[in-house]
Structure formats: C-alpha cells, structure tokens
C-alpha atoms as a PDB file:
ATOM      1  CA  UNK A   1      -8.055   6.270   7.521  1.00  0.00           C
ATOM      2  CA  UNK A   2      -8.505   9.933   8.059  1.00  0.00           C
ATOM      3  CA  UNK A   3     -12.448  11.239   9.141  1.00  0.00           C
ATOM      4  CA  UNK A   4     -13.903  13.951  11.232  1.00  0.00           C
ATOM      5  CA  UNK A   5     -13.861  13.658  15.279  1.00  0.00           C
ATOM      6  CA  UNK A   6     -17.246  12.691  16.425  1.00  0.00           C
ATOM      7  CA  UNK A   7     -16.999  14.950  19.129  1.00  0.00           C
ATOM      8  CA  UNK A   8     -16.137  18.324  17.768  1.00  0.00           C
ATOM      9  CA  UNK A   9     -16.040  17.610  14.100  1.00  0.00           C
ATOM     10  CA  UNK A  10     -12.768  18.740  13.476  1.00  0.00           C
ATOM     11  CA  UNK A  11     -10.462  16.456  10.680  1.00  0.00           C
ATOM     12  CA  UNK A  12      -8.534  13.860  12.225  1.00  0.00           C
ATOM     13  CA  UNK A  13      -5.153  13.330  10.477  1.00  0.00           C
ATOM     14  CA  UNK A  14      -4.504   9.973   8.290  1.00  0.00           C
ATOM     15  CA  UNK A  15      -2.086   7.897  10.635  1.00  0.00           C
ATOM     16  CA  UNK A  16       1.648   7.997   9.872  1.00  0.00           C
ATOM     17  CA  UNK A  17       4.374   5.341  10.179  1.00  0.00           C
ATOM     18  CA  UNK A  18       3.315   1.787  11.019  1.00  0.00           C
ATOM     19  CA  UNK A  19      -0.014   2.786  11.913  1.00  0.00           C
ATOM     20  CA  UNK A  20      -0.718   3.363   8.329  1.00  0.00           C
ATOM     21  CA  UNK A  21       1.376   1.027   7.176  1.00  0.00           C
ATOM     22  CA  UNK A  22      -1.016  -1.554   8.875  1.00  0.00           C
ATOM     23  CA  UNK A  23      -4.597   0.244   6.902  1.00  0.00           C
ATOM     24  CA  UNK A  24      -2.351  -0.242   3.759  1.00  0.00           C
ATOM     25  CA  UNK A  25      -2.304  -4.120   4.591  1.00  0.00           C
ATOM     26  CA  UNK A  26      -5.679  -4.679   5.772  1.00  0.00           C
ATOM     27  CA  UNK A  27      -6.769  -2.806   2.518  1.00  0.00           C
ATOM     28  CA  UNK A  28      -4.398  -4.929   0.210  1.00  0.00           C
ATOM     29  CA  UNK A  29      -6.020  -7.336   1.781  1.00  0.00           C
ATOM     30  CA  UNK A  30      -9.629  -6.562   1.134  1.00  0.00           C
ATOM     31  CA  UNK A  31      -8.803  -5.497  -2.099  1.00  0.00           C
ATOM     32  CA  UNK A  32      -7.055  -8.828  -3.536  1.00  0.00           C
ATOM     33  CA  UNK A  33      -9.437 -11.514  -0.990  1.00  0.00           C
ATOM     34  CA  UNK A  34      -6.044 -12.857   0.387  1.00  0.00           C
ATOM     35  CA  UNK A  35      -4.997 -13.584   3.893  1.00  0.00           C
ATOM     36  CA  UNK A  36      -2.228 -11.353   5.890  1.00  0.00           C
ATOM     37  CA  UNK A  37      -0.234 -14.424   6.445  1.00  0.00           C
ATOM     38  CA  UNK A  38      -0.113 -14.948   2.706  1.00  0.00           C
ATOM     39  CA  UNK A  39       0.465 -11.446   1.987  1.00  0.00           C
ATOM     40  CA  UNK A  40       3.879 -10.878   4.390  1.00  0.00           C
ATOM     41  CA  UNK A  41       4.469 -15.244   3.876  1.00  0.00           C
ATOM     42  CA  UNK A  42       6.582 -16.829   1.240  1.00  0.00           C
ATOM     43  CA  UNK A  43       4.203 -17.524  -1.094  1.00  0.00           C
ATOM     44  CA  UNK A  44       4.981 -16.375  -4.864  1.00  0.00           C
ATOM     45  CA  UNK A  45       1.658 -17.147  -6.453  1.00  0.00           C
ATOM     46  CA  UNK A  46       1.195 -14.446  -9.237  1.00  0.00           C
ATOM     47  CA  UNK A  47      -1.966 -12.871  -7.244  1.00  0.00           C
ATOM     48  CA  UNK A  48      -0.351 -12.613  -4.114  1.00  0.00           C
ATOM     49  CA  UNK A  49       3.083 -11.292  -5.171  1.00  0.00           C
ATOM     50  CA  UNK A  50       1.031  -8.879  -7.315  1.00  0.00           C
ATOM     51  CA  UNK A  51      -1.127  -7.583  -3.861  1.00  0.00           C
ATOM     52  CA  UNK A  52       2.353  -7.883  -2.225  1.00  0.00           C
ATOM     53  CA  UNK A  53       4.087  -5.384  -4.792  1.00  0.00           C
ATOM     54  CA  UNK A  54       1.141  -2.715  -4.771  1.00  0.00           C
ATOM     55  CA  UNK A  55       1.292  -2.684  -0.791  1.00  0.00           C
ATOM     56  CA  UNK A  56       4.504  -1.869  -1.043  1.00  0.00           C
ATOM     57  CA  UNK A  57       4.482   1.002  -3.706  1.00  0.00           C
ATOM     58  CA  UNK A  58       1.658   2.667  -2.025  1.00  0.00           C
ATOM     59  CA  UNK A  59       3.295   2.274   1.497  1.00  0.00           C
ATOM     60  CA  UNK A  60       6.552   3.910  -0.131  1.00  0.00           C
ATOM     61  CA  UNK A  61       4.200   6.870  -1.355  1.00  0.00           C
ATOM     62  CA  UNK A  62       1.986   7.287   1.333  1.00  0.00           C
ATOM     63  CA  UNK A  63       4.512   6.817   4.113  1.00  0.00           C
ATOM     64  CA  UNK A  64       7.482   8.410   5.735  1.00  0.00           C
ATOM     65  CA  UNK A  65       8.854   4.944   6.356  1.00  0.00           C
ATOM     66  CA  UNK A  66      12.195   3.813   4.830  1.00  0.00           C
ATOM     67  CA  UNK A  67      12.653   0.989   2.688  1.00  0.00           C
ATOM     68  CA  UNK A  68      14.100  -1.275   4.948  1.00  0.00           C
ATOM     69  CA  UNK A  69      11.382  -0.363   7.237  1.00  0.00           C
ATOM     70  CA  UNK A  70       8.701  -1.469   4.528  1.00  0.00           C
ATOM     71  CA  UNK A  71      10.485  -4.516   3.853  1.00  0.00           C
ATOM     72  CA  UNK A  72      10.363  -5.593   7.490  1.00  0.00           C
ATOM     73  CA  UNK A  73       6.661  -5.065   7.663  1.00  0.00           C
ATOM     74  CA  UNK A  74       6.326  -7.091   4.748  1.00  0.00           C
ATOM     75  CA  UNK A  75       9.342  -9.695   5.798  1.00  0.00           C
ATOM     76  CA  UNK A  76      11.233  -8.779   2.505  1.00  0.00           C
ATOM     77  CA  UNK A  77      14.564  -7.250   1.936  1.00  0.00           C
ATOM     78  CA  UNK A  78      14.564  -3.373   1.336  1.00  0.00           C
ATOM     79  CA  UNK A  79      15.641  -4.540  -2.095  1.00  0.00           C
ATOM     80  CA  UNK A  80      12.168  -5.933  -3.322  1.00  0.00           C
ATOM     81  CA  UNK A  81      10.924  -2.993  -2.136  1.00  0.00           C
ATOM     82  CA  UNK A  82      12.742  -0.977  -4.350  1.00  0.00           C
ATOM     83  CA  UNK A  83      11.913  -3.595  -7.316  1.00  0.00           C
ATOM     84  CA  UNK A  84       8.342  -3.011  -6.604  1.00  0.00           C
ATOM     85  CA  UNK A  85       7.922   0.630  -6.360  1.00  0.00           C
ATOM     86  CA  UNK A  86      10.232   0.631  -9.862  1.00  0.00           C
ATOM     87  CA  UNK A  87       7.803  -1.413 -11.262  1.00  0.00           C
ATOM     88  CA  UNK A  88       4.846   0.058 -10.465  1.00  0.00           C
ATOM     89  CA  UNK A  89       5.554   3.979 -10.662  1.00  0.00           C
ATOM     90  CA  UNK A  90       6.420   2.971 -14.584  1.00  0.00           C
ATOM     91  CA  UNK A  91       3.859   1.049 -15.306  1.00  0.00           C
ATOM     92  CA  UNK A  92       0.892   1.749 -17.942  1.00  0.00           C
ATOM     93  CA  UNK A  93      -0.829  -1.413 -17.325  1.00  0.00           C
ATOM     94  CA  UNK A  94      -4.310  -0.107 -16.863  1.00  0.00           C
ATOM     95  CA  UNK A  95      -5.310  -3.330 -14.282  1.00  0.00           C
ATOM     96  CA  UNK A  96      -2.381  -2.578 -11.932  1.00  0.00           C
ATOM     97  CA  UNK A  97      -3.275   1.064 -12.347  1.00  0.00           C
ATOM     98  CA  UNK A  98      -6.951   0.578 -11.417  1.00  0.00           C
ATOM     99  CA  UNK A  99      -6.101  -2.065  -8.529  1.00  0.00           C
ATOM    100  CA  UNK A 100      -3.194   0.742  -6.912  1.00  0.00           C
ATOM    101  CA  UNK A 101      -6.180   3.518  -7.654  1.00  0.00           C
ATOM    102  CA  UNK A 102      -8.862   1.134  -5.665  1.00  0.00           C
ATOM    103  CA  UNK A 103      -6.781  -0.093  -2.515  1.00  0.00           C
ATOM    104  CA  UNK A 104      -5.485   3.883  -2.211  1.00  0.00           C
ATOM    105  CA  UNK A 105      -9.131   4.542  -2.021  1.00  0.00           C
ATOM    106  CA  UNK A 106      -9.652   1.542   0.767  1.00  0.00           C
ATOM    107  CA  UNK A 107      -7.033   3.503   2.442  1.00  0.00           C
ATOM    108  CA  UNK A 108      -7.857   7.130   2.187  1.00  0.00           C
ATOM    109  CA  UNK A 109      -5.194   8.771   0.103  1.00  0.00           C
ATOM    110  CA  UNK A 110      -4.003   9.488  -3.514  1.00  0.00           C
ATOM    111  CA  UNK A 111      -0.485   8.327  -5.158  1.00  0.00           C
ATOM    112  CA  UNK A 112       1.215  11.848  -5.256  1.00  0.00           C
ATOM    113  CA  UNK A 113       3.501  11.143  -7.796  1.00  0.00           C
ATOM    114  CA  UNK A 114       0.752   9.769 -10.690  1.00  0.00           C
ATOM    115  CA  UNK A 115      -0.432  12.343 -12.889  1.00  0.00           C
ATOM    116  CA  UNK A 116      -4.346  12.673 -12.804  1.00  0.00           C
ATOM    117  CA  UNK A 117      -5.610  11.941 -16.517  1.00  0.00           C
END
C-alpha cells in the first residue's frame, strides 16, 4: 500500500516480499468477506478456494517471491501455486477478471501482464 510521506510528501514505495504478500491477504480478504484462517486453512469451499487462487496469482505478479515461497504463505505446495496463476492469467471469465481487477485495487497495484482493454 504505497502513499505519500506525511512528513515531506515524497512517494513511499509499495512494500516488497512478505510485507506485501501480507496487504495481498488482508485484501483477499476484504474482498471475498472470508477469514485468514479460512483463506491459508484446508477448506475447499468453491468461494474460498476461488479467493485462495486470486491471492496467489496476484502475489506471483506483484511480488518478487518464488513459488514455493507463496505456497508457504498460503500453506500450499509451490505446485497449486503454479495451477493457480495458469488458471487465472488464461482466463476470460469476466467475474474472476473483475474480482483480480478489485482486490489489485485494495492493494495498490495493476496485473502487469493483462492487457488494458
């Protein structure tokens, strides 16, 4: 979540790594209405694997982080991972598009590999 320093007014960066990774969370989490603890659990529920999959896609863009390092924050294999951001980069679905579009809002960036349009 990148802003101005209230202080001098100069841009403060949007935070890298794990710090970011966490904003990407806490937004998939706004964005969907489900828990953390749901979100990195076991549960498969359609919703929540859903919220699950576009956290992950948008952590792989937005992130320098590996995917094994994105699985661990979200207690998967660096496998699912992969499966998500496969998924998702190919997709058309216009609901998946709009809720990937409204949690990178949440979190302050844009998907740099989607074409504008």
């Amino acid at each position: 979540m990148s802003g101005t320093c209230p202080m001098c007014g100069s841009p403060i960066p949007p935070p890298q790594g794990e710090a970011q990774i966490e904003a990407i969370i806490r937004a998939v989490c706004r964005r969907f209405c489900v828990d953390r603890n749901d979100l990195i659990g076991n549960r498969r529920h359609k919703t929540i694997a859903e919220a699950r999959q576009i956290g992950m896609y948008i952590a792989r863009r937005l992130t320098p982080m590996s995917l094994p390092e994105i699985g661990r924050a979200f207690r998967r294999d660096h496998t699912t991972v992969m499966q998500a951001c496969r998924k998702l980069g190919s997709t058309d679905n216009p609901q998946l598009l709009a809720a990937i579009d409204s949690v990178l809002t949440l979190v302050g960036g844009t998907d740099p590999l989607r074409k504008a349009g």
